[in-house]
N, C-alpha and C. Protein backbone atom coordinates (compact mmCIF):
# COMPACT_ATOMS: atom_id res chain seq x y z
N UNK A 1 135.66 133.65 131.11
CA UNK A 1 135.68 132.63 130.07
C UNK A 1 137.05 132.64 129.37
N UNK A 2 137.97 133.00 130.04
CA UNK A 2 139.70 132.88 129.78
C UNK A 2 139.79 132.05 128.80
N UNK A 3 139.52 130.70 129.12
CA UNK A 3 139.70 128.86 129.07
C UNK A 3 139.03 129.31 127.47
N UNK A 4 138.18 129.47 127.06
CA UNK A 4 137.33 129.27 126.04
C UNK A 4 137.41 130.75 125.28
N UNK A 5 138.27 131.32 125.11
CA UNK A 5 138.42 132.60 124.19
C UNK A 5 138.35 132.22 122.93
N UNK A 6 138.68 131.22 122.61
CA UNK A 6 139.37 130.80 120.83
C UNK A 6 137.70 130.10 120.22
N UNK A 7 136.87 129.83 121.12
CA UNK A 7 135.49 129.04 120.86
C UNK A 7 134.97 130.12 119.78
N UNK A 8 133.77 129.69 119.20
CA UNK A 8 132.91 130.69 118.60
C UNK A 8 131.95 131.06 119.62
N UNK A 9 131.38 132.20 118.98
CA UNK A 9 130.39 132.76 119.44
C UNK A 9 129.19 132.32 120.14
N UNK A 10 129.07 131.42 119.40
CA UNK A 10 127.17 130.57 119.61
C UNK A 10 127.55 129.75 120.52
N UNK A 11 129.01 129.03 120.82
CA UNK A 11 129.08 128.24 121.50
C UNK A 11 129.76 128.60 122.74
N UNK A 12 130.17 129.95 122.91
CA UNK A 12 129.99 130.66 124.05
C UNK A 12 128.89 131.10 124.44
N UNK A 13 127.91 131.05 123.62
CA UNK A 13 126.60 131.25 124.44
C UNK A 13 125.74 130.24 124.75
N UNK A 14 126.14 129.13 124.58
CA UNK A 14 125.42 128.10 124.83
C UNK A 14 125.94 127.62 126.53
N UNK A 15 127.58 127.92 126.74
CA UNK A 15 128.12 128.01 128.00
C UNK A 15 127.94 129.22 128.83
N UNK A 16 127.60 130.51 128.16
CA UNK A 16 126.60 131.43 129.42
C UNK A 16 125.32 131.19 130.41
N UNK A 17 125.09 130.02 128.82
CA UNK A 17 123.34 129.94 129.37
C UNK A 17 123.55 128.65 130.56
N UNK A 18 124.77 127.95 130.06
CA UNK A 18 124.51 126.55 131.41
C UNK A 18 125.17 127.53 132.71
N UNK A 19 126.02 128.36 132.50
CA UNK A 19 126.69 128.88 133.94
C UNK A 19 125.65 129.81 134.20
N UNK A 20 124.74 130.73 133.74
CA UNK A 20 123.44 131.55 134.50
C UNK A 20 122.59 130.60 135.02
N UNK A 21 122.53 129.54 134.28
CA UNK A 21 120.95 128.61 134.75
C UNK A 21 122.02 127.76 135.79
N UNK A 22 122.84 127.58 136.33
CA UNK A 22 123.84 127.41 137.34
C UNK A 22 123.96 125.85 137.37
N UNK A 23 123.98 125.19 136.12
CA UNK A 23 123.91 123.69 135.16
C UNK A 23 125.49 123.42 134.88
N UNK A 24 126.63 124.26 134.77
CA UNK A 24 127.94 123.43 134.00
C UNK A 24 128.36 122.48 135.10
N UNK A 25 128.37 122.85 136.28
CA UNK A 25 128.81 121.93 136.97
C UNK A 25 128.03 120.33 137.20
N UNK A 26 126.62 120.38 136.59
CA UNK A 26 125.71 119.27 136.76
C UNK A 26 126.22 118.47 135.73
N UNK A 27 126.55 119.38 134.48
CA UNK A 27 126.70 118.92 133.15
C UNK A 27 128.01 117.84 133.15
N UNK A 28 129.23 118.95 133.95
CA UNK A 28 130.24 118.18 133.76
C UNK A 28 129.87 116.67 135.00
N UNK A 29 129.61 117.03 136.37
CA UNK A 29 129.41 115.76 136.89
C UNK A 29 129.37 114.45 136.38
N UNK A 30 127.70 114.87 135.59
CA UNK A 30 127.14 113.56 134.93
C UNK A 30 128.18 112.98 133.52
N UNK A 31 128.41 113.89 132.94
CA UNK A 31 129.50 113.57 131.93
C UNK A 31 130.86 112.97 132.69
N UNK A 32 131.15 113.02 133.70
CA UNK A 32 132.76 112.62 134.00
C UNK A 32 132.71 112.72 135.55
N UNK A 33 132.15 111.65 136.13
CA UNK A 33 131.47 111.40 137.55
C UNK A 33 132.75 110.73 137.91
N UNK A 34 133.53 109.93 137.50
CA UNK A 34 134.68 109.09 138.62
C UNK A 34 135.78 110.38 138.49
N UNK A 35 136.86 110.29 139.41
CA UNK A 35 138.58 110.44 139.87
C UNK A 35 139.02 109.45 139.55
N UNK A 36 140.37 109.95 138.95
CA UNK A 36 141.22 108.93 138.55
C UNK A 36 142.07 109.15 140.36
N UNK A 37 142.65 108.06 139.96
CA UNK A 37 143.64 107.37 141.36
C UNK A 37 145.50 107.65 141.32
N UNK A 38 145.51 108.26 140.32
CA UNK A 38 147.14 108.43 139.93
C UNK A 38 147.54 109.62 140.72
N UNK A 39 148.03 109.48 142.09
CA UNK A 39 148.56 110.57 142.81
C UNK A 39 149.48 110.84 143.15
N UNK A 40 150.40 109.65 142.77
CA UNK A 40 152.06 110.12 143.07
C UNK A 40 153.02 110.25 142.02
N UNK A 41 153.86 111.21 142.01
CA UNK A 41 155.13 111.29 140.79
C UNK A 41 155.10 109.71 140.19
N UNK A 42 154.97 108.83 140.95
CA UNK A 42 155.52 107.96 140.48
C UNK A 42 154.52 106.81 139.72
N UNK A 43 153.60 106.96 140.03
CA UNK A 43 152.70 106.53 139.59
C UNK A 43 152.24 107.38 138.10
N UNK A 44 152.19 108.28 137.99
CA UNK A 44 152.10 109.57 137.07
C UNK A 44 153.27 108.95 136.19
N UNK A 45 154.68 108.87 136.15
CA UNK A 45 155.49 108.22 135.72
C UNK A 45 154.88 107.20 134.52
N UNK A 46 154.63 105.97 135.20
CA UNK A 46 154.42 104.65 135.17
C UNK A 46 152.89 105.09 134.12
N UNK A 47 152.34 105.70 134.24
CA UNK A 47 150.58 105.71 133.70
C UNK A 47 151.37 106.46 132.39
N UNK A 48 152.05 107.71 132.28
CA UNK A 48 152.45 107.76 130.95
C UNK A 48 153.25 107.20 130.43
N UNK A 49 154.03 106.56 130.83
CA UNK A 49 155.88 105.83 129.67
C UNK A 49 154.43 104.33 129.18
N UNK A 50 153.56 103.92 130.07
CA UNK A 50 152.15 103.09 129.55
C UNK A 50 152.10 103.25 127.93
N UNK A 51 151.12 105.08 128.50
CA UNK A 51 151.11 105.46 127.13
C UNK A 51 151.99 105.42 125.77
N UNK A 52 153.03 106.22 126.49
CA UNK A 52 153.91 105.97 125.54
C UNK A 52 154.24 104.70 124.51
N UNK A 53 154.42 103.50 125.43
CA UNK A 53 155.35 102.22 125.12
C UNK A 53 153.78 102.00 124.32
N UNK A 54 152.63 102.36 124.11
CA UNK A 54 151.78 102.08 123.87
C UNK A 54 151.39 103.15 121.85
N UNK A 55 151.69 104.00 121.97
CA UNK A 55 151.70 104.53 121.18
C UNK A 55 152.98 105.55 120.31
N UNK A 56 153.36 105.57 121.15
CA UNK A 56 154.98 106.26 120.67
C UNK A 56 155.97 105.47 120.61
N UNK A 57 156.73 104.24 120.38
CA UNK A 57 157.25 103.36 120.81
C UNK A 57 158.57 103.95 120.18
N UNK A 58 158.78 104.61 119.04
CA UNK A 58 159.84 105.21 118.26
C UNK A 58 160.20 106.47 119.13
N UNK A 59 159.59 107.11 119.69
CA UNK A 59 159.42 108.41 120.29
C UNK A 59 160.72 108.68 121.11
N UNK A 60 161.54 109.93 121.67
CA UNK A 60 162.50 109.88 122.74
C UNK A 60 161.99 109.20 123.72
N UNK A 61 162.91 108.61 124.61
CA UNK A 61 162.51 108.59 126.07
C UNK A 61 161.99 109.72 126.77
N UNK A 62 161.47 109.31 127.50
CA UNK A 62 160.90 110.42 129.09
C UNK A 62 161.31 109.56 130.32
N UNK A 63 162.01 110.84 130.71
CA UNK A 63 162.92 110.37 131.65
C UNK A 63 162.72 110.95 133.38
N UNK A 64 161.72 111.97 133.01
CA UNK A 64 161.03 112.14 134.57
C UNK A 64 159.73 112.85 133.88
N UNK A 65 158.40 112.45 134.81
CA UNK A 65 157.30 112.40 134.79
C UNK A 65 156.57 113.52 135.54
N UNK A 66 156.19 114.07 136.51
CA UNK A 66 155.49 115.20 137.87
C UNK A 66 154.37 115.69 137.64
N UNK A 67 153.89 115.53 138.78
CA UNK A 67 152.71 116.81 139.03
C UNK A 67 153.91 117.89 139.69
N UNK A 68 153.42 119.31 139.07
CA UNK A 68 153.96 120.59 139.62
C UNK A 68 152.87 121.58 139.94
N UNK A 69 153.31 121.93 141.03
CA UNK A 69 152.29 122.69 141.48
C UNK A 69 152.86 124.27 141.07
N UNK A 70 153.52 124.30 140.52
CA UNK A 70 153.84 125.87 140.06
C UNK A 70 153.23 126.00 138.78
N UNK A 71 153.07 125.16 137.92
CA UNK A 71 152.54 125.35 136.47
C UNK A 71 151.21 126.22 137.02
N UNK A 72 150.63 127.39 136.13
CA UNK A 72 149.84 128.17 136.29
C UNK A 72 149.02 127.75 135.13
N UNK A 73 148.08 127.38 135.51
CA UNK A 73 146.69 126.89 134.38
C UNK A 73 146.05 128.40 133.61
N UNK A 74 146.31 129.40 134.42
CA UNK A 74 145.85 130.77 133.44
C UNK A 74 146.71 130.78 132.47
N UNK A 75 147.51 130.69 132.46
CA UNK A 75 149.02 131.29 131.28
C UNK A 75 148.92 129.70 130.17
N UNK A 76 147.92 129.04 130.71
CA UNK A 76 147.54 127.94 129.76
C UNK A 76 148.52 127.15 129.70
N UNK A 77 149.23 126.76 130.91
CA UNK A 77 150.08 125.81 130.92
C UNK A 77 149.31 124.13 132.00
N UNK A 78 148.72 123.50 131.35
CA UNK A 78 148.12 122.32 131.45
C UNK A 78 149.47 121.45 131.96
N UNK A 79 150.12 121.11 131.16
CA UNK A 79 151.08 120.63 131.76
C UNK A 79 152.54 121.18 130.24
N UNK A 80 153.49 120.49 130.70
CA UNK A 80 154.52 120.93 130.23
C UNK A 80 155.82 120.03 129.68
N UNK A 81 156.48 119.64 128.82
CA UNK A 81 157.34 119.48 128.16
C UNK A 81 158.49 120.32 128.07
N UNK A 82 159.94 119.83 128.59
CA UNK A 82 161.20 120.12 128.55
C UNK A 82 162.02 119.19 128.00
N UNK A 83 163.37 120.15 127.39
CA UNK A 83 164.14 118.72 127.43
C UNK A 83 165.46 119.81 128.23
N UNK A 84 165.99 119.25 129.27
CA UNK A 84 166.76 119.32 129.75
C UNK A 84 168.56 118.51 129.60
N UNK A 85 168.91 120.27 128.94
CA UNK A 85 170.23 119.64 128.38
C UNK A 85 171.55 119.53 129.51
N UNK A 86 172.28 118.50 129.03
CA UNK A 86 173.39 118.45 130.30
C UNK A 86 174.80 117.52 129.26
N UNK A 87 175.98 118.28 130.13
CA UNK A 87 176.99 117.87 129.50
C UNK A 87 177.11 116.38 130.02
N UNK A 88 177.53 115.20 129.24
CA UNK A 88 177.83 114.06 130.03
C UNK A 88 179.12 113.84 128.73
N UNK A 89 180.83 113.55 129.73
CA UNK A 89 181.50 113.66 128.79
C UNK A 89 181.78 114.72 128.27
N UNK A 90 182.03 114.04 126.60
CA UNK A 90 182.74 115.54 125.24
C UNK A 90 180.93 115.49 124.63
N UNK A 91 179.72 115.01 125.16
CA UNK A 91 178.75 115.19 124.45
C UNK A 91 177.68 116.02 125.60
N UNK A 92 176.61 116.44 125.09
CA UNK A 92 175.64 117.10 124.77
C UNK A 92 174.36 116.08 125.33
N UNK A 93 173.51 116.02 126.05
CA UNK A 93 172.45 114.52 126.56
C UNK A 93 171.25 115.63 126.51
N UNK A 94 169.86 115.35 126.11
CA UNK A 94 168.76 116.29 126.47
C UNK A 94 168.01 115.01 127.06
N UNK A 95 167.43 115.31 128.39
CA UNK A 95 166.65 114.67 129.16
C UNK A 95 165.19 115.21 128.77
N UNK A 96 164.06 114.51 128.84
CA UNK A 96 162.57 115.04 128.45
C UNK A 96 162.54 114.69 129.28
N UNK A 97 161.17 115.59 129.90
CA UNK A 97 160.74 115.88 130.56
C UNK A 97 158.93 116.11 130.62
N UNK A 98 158.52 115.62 131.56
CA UNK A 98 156.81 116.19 131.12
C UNK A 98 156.20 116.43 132.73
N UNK A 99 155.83 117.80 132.89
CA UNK A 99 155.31 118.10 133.88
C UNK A 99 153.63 118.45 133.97
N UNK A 100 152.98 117.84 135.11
CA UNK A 100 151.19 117.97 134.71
C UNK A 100 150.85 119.39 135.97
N UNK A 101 150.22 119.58 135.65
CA UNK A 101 149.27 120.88 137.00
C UNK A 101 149.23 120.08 137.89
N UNK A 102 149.42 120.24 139.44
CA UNK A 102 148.57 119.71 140.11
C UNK A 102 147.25 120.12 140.43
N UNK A 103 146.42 120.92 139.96
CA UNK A 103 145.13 120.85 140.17
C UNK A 103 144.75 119.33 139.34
N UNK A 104 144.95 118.51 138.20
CA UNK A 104 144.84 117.69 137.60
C UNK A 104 144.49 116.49 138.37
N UNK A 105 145.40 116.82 139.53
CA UNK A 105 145.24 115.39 140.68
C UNK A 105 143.93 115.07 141.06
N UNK A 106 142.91 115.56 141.33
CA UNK A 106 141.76 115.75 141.51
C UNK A 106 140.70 115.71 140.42
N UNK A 107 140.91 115.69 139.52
CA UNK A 107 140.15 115.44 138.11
C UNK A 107 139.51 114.07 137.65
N UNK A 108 139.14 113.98 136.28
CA UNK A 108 138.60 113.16 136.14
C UNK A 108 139.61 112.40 135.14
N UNK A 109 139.49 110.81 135.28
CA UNK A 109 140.84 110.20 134.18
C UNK A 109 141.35 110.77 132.76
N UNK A 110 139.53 110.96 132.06
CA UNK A 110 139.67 111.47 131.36
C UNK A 110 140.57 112.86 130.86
N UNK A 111 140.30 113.55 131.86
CA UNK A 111 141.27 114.96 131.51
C UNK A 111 142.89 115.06 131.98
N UNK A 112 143.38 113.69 133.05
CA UNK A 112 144.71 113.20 132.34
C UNK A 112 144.88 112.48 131.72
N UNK A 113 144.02 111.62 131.01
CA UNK A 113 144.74 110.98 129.95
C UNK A 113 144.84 112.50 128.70
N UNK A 114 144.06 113.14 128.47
CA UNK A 114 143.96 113.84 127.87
C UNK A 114 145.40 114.91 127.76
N UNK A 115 146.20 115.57 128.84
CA UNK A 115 147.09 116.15 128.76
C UNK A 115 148.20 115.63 129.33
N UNK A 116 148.24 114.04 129.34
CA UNK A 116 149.26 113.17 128.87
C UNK A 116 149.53 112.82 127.63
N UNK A 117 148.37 112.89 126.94
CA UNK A 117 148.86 112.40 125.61
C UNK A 117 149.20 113.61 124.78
N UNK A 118 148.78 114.55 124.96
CA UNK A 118 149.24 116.64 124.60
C UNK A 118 150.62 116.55 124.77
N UNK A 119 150.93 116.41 126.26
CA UNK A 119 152.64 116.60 126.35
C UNK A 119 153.23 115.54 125.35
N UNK A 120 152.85 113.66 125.27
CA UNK A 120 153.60 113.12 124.44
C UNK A 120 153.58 113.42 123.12
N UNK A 121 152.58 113.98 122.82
CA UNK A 121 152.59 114.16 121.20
C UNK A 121 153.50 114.96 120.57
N UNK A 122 154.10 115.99 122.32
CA UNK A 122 154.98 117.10 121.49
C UNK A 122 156.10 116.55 121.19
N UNK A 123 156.69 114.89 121.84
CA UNK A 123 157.68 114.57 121.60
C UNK A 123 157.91 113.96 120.01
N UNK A 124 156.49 114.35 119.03
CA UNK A 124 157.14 114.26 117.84
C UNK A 124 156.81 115.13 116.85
N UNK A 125 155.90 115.85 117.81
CA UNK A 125 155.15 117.35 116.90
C UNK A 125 155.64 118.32 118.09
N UNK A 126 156.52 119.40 117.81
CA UNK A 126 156.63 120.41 118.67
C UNK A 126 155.41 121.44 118.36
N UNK A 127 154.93 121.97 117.54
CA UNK A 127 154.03 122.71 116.72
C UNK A 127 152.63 121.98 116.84
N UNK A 128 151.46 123.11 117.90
CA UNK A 128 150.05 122.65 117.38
C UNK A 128 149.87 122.92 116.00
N UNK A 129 149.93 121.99 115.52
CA UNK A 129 149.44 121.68 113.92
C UNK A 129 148.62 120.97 113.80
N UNK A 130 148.43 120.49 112.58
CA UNK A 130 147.11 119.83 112.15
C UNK A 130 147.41 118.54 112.56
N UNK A 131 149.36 118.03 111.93
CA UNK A 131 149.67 116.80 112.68
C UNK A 131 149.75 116.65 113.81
N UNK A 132 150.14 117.64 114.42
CA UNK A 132 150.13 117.43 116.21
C UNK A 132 148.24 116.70 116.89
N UNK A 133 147.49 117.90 116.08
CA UNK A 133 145.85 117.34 116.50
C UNK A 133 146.07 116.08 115.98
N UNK A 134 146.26 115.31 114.65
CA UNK A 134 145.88 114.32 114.03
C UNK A 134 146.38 113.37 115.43
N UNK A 135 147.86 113.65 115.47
CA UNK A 135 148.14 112.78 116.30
C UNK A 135 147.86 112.27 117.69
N UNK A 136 147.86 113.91 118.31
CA UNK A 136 146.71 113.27 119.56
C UNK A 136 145.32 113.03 119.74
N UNK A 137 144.85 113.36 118.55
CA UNK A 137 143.39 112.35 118.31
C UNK A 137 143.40 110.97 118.08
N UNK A 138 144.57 110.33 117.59
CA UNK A 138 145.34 108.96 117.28
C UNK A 138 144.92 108.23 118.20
N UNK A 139 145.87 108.84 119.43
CA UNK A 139 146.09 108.34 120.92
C UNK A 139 145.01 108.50 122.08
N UNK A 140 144.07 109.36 121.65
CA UNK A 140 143.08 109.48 122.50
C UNK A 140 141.54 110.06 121.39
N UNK A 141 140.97 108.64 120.78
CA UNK A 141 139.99 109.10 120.00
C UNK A 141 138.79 110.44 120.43
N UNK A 142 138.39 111.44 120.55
CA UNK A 142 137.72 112.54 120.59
C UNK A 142 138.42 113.41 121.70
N UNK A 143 139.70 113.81 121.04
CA UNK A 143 140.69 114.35 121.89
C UNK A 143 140.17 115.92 122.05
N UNK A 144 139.53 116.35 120.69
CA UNK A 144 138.96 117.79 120.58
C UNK A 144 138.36 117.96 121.54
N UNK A 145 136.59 117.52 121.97
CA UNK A 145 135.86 117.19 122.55
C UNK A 145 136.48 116.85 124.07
N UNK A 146 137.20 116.55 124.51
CA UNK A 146 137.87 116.69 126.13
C UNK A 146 138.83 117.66 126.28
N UNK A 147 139.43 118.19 125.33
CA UNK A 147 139.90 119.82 125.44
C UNK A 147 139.27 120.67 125.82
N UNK A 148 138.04 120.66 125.24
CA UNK A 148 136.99 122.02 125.29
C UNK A 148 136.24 121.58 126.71
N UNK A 149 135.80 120.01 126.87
CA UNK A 149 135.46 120.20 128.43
C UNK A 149 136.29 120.20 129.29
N UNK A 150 137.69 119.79 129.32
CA UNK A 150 138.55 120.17 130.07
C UNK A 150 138.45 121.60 130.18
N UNK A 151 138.60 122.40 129.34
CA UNK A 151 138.70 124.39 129.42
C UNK A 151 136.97 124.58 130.03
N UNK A 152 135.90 123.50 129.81
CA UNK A 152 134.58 124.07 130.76
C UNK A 152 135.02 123.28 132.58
N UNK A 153 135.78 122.74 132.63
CA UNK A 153 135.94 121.84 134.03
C UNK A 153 136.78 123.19 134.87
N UNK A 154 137.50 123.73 133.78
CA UNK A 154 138.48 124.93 134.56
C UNK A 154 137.56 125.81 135.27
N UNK A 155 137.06 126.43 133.86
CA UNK A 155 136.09 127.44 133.55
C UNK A 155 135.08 127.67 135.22
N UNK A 156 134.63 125.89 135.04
CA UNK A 156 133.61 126.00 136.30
C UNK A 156 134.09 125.98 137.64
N UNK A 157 135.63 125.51 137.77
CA UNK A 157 136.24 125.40 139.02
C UNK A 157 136.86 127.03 139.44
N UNK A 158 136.97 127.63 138.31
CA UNK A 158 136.97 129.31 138.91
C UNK A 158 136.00 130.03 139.16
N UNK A 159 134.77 129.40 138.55
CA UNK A 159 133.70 130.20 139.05
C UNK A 159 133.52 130.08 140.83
N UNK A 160 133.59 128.84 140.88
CA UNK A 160 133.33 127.76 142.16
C UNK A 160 134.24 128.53 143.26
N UNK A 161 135.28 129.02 143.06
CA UNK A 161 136.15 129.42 143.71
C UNK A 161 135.96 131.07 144.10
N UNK A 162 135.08 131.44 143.15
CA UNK A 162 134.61 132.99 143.39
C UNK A 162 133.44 133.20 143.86
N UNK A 163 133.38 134.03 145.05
CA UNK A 163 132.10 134.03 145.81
C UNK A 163 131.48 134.99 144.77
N UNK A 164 129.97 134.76 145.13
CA UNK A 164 128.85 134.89 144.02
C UNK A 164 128.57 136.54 144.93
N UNK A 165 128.10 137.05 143.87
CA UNK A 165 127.14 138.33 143.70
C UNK A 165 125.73 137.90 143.87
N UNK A 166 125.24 138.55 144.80
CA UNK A 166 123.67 138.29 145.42
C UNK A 166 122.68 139.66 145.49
């Protein structure tokens, strides 16, 4: 239960009881039954600067978009935000940057729109703060609430991946 350390108590036990009675994966199904269709860099691109031009319109540019398959979802890297500095000239240029997991590719829309709008928010909140939440609750109304099933979608895809004790 990596994904869900920061939860309370009761509500880690309410997720023991669906993974013994062998239910999270039914749970999440029925809750978030389609795939989204966004499978190429470039498309990934195009679905967030969306967002963006949609809610950040003041915001820096983003200037390259990716699925990376090196981001490690244990070390709680969902996806990722850079700005990549480079001399152009006598000045100084920082390129942003936003990189997603590729396990994500395979998910449900919901849980990238969800850590599309995480990475953009950092472009005006670097700091999870209260404004950073305010703000990506802004952009994606019950942003809390698809965090925590995003961390049960993980949760259940490592179980899934570990052969069972019999």
């Amino acid at each position: 239960m990596k994904y869900l350390a920061s939860y309370s108590p009761e509500l880690l036990d309410q997720v023991r009881q669906l993974i013994e009675q062998n239910k999270l994966g039914d749970y999440l199904q029925k809750k978030y039954p389609e795939r989204h269709a966004i499978q190429t860099d470039k498309a990934l691109y195009e679905y967030v600067l969306d967002l963006k031009q949609t809610y950040l319109r003041s915001a820096p540019p983003v200037h390259k978009v990716a699925y990376d398959s090196k981001l490690d979802v244990i070390h709680r890297a969902l996806g990722l935000h850079t700005a990549i500095s480079r001399v152009q000239g006598g000045k100084l240029k920082a390129k942003k940057e936003i990189r997603v997991a590729s396990v994500f590719k395979e998910g449900p829309p919901e849980f990238l729109r969800m850590i599309a709008v995480h990475e953009l928010a950092h472009l005006k909140e670097h700091d999870h703060n209260k404004a950073f939440y305010r703000l990506c609750d802004s952009m994606q109304p019950g942003y809390a609430q698809l965090e925590f099933d995003l961390r049960l979608y993980l949760t259940h895809r490592d179980l899934a991946g570990k052969p069972r004790a019999e």
